[in-house]
Protein backbone atom coordinates (compact mmCIF):
# COMPACT_ATOMS: atom_id res chain seq x y z
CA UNK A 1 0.00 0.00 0.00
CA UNK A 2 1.97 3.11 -0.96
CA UNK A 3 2.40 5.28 1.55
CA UNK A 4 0.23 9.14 1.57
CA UNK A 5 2.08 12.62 0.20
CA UNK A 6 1.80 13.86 4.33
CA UNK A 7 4.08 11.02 5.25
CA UNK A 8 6.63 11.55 2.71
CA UNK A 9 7.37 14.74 3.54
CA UNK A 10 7.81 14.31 7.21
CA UNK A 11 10.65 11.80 5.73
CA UNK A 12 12.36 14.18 3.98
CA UNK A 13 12.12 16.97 6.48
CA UNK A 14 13.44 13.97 9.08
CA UNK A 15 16.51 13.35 6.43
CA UNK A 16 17.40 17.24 6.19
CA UNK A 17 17.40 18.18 9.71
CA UNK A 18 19.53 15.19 10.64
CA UNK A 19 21.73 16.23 7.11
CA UNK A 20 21.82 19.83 8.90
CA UNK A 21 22.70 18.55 12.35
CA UNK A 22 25.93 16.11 10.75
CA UNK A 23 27.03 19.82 8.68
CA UNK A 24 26.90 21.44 11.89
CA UNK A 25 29.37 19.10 13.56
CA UNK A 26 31.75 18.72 10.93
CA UNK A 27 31.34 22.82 10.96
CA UNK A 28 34.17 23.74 13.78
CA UNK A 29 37.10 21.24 12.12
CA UNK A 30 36.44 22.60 8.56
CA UNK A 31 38.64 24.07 6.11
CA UNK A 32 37.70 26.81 3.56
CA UNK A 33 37.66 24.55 0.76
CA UNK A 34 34.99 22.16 3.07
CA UNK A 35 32.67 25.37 4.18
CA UNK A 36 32.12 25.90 0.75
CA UNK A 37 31.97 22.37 -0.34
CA UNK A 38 29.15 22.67 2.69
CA UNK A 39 27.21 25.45 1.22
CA UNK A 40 27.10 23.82 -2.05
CA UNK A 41 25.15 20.87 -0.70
CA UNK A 42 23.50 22.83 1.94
CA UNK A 43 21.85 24.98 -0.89
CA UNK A 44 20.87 21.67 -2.63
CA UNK A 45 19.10 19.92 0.38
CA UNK A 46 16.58 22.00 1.57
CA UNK A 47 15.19 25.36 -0.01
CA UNK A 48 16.41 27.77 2.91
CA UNK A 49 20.24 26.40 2.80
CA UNK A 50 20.63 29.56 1.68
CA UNK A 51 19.90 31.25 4.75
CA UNK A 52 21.91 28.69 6.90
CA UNK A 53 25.09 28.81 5.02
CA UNK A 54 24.77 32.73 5.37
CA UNK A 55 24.15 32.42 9.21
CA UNK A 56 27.29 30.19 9.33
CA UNK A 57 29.08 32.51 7.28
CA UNK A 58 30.53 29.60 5.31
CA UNK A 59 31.51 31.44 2.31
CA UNK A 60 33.05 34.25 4.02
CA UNK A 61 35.81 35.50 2.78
């Protein structure tokens, strides 16, 4: 029985914030090259990785 549309998307919002949360660790140990490697997938996980990889200022400069 396939699962409903409500469901699904509590699994992917499950899989980003625990995505967000590993990012976060790996944060404080980071090189340059890695922050930005980070924003780059940041931006393509969830629609506001914008916004988080400006808060961690990960491609400051």
């Amino acid at each position: 029985m396939p699962s409903s549309e409500r469901r699904k998307e509590i699994k992917r919002r499950r899989h980003r914030r625990k995505k967000v949360l590993q990012f976060a660790k790996k944060l404080d140990k980071a090189t340059v090259s890695e922050k930005v490697a980070m924003a780059e997938k940041l931006r393509q996980l969830t629609p506001g990785g914008k916004e988080i990889a400006d808060r961690w200022e990960l491609e400051k400069r």
